[in-house]
PDB file of N, CA and C in Angstrom:
ATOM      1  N   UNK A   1     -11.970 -34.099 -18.270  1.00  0.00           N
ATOM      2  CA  UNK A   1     -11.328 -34.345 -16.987  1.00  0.00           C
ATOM      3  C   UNK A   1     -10.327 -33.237 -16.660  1.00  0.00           C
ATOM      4  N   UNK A   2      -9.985 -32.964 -17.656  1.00  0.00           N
ATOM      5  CA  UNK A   2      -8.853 -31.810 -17.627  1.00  0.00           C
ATOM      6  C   UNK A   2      -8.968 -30.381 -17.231  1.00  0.00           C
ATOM      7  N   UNK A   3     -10.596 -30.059 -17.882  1.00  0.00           N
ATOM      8  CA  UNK A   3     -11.156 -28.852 -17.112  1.00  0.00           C
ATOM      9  C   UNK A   3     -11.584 -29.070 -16.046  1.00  0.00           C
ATOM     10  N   UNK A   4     -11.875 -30.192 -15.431  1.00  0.00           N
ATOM     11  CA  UNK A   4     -12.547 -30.382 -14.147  1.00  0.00           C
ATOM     12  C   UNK A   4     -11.492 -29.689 -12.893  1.00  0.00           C
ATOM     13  N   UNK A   5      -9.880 -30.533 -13.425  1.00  0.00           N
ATOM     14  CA  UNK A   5      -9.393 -29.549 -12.788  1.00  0.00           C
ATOM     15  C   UNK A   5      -8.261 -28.610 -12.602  1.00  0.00           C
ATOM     16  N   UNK A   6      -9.259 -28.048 -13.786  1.00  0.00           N
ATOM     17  CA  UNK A   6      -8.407 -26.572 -13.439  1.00  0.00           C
ATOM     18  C   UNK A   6      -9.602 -26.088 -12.689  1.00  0.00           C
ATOM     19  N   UNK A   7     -11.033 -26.191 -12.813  1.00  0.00           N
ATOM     20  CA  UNK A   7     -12.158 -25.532 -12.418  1.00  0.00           C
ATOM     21  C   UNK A   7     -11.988 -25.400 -10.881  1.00  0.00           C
ATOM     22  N   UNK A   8     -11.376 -27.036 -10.491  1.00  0.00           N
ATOM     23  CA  UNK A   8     -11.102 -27.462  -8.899  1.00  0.00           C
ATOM     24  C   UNK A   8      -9.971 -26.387  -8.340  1.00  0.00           C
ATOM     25  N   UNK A   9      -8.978 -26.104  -9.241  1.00  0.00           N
ATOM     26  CA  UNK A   9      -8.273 -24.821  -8.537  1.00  0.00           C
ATOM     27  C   UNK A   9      -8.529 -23.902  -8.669  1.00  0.00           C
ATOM     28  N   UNK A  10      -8.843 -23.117  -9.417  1.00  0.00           N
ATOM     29  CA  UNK A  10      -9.530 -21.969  -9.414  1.00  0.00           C
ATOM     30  C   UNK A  10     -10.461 -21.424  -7.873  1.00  0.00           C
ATOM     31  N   UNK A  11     -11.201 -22.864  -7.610  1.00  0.00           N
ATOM     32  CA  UNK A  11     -11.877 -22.958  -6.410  1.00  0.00           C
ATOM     33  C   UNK A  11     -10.905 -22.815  -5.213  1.00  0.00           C
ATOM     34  N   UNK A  12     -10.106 -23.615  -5.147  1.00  0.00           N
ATOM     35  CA  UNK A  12      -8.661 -23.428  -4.372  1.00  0.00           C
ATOM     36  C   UNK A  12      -8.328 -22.060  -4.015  1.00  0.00           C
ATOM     37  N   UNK A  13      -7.923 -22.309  -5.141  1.00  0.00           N
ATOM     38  CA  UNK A  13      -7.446 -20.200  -5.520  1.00  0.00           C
ATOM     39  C   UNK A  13      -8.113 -19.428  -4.789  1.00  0.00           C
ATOM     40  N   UNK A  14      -9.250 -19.464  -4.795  1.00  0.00           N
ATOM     41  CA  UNK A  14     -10.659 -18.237  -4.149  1.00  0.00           C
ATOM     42  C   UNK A  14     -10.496 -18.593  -3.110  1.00  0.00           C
ATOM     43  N   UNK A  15     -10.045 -19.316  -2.246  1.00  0.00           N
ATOM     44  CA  UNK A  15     -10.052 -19.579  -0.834  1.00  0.00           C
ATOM     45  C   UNK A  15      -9.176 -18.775  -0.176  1.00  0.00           C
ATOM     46  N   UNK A  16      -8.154 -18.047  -0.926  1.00  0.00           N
ATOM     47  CA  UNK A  16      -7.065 -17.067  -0.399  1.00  0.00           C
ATOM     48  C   UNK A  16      -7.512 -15.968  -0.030  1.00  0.00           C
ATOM     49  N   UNK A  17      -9.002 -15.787  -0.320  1.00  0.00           N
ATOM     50  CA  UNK A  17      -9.798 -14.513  -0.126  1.00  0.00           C
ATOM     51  C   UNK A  17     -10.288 -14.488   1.472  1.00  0.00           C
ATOM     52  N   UNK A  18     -10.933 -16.076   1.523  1.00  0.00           N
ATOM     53  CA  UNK A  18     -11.299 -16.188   3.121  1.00  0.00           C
ATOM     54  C   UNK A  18     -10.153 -16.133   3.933  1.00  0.00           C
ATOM     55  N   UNK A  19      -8.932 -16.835   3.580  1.00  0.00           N
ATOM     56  CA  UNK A  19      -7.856 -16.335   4.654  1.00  0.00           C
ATOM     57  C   UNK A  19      -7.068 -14.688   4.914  1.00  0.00           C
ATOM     58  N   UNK A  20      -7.357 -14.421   3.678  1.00  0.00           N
ATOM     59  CA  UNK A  20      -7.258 -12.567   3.742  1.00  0.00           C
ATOM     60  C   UNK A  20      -7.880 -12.071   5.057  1.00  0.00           C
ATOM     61  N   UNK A  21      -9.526 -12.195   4.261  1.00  0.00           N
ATOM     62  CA  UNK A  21     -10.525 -11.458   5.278  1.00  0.00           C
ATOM     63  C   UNK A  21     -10.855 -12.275   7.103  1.00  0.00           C
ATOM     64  N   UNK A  22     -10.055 -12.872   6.926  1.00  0.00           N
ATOM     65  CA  UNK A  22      -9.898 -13.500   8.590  1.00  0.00           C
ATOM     66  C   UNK A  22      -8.908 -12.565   9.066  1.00  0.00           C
ATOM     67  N   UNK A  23      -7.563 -12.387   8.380  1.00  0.00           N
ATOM     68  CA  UNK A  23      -6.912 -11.596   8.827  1.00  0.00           C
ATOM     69  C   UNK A  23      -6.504 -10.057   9.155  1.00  0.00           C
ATOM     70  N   UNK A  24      -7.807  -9.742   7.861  1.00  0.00           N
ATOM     71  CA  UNK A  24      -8.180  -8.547   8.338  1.00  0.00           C
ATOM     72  C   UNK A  24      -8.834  -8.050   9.355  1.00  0.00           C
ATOM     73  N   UNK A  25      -9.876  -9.259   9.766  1.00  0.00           N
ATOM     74  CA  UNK A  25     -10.750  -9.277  10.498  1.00  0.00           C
ATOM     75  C   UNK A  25      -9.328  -8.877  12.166  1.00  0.00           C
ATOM     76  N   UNK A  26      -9.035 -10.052  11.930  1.00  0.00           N
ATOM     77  CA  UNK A  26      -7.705 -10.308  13.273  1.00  0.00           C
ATOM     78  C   UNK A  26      -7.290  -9.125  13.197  1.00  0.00           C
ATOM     79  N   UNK A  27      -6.259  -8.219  12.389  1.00  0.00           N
ATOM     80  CA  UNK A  27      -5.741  -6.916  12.697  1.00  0.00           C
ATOM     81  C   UNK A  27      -6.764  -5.924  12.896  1.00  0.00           C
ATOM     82  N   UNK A  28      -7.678  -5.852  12.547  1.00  0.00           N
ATOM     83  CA  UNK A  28      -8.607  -4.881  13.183  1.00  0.00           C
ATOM     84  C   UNK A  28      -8.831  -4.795  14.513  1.00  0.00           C
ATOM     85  N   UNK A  29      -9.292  -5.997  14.899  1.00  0.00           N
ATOM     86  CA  UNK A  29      -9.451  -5.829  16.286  1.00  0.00           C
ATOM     87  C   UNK A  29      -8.622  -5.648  16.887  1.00  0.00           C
ATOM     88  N   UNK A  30      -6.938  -6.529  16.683  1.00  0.00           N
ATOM     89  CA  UNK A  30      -6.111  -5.873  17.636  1.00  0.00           C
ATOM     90  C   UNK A  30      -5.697  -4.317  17.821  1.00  0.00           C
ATOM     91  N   UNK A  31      -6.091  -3.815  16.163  1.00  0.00           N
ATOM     92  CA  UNK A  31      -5.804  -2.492  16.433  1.00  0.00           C
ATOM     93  C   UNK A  31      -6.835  -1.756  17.576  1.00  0.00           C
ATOM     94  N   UNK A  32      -8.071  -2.079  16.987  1.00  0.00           N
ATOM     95  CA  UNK A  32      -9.086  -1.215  18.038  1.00  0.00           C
ATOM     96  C   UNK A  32      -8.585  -1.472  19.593  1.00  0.00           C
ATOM     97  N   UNK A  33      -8.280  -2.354  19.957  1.00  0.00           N
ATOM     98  CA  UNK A  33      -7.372  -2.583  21.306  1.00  0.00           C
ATOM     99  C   UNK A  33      -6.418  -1.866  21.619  1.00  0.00           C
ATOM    100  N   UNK A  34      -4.991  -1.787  20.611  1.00  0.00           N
ATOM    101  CA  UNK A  34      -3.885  -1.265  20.769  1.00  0.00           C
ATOM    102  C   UNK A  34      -3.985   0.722  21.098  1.00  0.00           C
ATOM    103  N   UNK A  35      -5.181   1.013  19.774  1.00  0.00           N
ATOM    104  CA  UNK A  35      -5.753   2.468  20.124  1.00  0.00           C
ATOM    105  C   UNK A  35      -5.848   2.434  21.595  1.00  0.00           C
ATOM    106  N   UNK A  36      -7.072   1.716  21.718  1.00  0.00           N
ATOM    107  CA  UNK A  36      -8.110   1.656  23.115  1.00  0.00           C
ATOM    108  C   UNK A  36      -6.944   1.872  24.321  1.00  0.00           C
ATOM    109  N   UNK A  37      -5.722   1.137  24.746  1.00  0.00           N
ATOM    110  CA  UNK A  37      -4.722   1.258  25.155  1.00  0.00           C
ATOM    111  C   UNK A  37      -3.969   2.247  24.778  1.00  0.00           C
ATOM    112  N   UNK A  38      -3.304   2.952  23.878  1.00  0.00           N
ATOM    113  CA  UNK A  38      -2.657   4.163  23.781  1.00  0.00           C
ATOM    114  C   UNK A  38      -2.706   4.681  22.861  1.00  0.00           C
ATOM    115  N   UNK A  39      -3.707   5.694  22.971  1.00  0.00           N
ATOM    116  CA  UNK A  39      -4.346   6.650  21.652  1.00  0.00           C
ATOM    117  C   UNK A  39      -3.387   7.346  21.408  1.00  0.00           C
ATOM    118  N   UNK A  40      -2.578   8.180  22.191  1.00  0.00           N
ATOM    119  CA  UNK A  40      -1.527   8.606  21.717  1.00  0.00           C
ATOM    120  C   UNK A  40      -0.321   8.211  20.869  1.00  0.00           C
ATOM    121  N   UNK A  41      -0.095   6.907  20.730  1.00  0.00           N
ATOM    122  CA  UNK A  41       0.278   5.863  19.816  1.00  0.00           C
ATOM    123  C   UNK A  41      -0.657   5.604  17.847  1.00  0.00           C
ATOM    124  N   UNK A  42      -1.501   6.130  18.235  1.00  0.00           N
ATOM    125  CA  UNK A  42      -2.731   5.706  16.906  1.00  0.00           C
ATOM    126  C   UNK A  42      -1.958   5.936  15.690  1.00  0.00           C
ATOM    127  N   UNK A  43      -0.969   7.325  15.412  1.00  0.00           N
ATOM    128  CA  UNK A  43      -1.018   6.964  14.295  1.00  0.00           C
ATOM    129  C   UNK A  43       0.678   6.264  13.802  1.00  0.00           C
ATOM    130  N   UNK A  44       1.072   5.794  14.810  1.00  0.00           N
ATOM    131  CA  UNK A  44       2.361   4.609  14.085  1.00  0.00           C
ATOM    132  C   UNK A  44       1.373   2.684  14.330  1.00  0.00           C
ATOM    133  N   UNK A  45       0.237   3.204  14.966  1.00  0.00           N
ATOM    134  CA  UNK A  45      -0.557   1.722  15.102  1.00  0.00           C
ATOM    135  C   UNK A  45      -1.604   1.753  13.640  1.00  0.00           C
ATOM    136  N   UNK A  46      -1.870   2.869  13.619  1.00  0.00           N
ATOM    137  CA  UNK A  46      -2.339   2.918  12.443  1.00  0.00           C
ATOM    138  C   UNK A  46      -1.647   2.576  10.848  1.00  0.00           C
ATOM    139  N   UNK A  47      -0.306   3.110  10.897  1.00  0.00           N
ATOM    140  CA  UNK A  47       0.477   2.849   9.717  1.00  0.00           C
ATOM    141  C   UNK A  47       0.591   1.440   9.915  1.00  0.00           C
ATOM    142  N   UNK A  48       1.044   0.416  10.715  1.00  0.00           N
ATOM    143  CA  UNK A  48       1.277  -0.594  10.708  1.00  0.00           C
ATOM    144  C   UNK A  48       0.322  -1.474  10.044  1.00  0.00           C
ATOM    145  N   UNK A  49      -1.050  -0.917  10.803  1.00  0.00           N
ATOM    146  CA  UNK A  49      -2.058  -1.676  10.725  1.00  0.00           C
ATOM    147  C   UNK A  49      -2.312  -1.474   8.355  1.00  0.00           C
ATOM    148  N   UNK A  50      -2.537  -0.232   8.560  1.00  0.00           N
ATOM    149  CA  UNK A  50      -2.703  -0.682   6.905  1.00  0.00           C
ATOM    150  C   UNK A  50      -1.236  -1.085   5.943  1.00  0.00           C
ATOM    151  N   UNK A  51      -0.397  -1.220   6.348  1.00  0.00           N
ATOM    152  CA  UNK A  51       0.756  -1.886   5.743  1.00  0.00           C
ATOM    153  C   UNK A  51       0.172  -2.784   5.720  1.00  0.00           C
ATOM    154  N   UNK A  52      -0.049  -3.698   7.100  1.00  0.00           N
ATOM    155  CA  UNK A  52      -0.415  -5.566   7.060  1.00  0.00           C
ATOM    156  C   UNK A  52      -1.750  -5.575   6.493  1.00  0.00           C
ATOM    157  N   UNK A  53      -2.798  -4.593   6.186  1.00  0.00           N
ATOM    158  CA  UNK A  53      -3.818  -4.952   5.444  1.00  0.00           C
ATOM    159  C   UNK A  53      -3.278  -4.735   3.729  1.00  0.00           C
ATOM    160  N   UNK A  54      -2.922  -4.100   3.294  1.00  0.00           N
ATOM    161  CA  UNK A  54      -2.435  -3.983   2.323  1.00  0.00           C
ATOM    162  C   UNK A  54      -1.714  -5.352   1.546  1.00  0.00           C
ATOM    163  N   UNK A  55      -0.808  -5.821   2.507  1.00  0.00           N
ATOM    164  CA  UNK A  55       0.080  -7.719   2.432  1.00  0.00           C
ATOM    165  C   UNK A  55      -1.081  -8.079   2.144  1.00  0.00           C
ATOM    166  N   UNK A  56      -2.318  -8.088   3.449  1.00  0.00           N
ATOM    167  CA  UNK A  56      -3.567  -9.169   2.836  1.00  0.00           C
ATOM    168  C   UNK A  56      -4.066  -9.426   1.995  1.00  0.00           C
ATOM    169  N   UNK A  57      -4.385  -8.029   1.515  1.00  0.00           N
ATOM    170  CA  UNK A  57      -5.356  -8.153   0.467  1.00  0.00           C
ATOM    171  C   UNK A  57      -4.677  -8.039  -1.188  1.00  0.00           C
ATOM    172  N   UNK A  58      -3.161  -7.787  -1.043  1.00  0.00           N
ATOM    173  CA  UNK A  58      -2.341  -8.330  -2.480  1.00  0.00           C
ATOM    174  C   UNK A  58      -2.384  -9.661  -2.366  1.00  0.00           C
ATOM    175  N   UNK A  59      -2.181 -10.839  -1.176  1.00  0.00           N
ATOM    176  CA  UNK A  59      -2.537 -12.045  -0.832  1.00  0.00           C
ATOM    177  C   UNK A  59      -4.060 -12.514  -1.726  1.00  0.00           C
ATOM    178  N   UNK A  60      -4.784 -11.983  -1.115  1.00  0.00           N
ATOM    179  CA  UNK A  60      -6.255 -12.272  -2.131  1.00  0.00           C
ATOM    180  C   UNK A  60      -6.753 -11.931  -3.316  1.00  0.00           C
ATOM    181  N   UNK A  61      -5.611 -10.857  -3.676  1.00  0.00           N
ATOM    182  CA  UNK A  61      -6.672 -10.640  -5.189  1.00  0.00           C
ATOM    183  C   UNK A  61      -5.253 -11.527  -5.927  1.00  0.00           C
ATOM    184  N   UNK A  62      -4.005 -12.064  -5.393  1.00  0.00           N
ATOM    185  CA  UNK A  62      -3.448 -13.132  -5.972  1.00  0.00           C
ATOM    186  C   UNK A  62      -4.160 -14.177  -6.418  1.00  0.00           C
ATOM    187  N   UNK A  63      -4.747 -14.217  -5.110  1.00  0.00           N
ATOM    188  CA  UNK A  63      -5.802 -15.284  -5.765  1.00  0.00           C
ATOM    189  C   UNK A  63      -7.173 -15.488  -6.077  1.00  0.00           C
ATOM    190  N   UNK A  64      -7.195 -14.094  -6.771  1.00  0.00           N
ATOM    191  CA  UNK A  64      -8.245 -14.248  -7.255  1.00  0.00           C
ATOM    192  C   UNK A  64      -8.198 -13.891  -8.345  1.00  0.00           C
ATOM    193  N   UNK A  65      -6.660 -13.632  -9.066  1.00  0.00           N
ATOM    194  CA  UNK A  65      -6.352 -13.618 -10.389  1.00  0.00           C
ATOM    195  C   UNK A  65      -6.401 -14.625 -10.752  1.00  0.00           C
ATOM    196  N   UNK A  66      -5.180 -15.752 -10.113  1.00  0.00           N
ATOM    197  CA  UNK A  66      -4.864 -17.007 -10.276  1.00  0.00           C
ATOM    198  C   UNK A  66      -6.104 -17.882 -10.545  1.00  0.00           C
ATOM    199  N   UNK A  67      -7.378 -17.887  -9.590  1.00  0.00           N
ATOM    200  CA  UNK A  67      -8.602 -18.101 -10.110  1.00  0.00           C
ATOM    201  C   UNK A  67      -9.373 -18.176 -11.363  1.00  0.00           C
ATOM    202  N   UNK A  68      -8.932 -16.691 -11.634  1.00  0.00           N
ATOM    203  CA  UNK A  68      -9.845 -16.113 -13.127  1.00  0.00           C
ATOM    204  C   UNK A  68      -8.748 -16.783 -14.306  1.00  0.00           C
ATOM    205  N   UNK A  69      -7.471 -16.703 -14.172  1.00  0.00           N
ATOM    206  CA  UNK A  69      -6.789 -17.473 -15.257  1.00  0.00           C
ATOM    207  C   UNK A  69      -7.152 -19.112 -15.218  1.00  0.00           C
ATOM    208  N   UNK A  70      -7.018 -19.198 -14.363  1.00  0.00           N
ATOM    209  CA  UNK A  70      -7.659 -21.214 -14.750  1.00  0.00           C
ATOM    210  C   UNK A  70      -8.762 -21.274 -14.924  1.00  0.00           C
ATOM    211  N   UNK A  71     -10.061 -20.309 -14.522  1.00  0.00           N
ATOM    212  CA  UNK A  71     -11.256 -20.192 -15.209  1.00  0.00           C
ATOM    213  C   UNK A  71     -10.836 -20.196 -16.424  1.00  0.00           C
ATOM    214  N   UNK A  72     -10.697 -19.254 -17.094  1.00  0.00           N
ATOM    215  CA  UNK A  72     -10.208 -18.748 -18.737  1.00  0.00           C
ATOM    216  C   UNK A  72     -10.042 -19.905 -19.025  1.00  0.00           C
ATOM    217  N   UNK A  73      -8.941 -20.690 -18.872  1.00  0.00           N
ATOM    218  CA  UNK A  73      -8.150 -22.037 -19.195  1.00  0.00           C
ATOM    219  C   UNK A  73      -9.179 -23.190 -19.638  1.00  0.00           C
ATOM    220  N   UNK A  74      -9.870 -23.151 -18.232  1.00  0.00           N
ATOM    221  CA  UNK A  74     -10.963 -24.446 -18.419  1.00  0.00           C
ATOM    222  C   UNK A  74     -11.733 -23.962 -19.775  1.00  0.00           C
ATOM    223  N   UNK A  75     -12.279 -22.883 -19.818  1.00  0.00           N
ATOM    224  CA  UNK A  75     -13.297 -22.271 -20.581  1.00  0.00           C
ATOM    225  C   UNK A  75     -13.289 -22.939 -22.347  1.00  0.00           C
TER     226      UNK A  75
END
């Protein structure tokens, strides 16, 4: 019962990946917009933009450490 759930968070855990890649998804496009609107702007829209992808995706491989350790655990 006990591995069941850690197995159940682990699953949890991996879900931080789909809310990452939504939000990457989301800053992309606003960037391609913000360009599209003032190219002359691109590259402080650009720095921004991979700062907040960067947050995301330390966000997801959080959890997708956190994942692999309660895998281990259950194991």
């Amino acid at each position: 019962m006990e591995n069941l759930l850690f197995l159940i968070g682990a699953g949890i855990a991996v879900l931080a990946g789909v809310g990452a890649g939504i939000g990457i998804g989301i800053a992309t496009s606003g960037t391609a917009q913000a360009i599209s609107r003032q190219p002359e702007a691109s590259g402080k829209i650009m720095t921004a933009f991979f700062l907040g992808i960067a947050l995301a995706e330390a966000t997801a491989i959080y959890g997708f450490v956190i994942a692999i350790l309660l895998f281990t655990k259950a194991a």
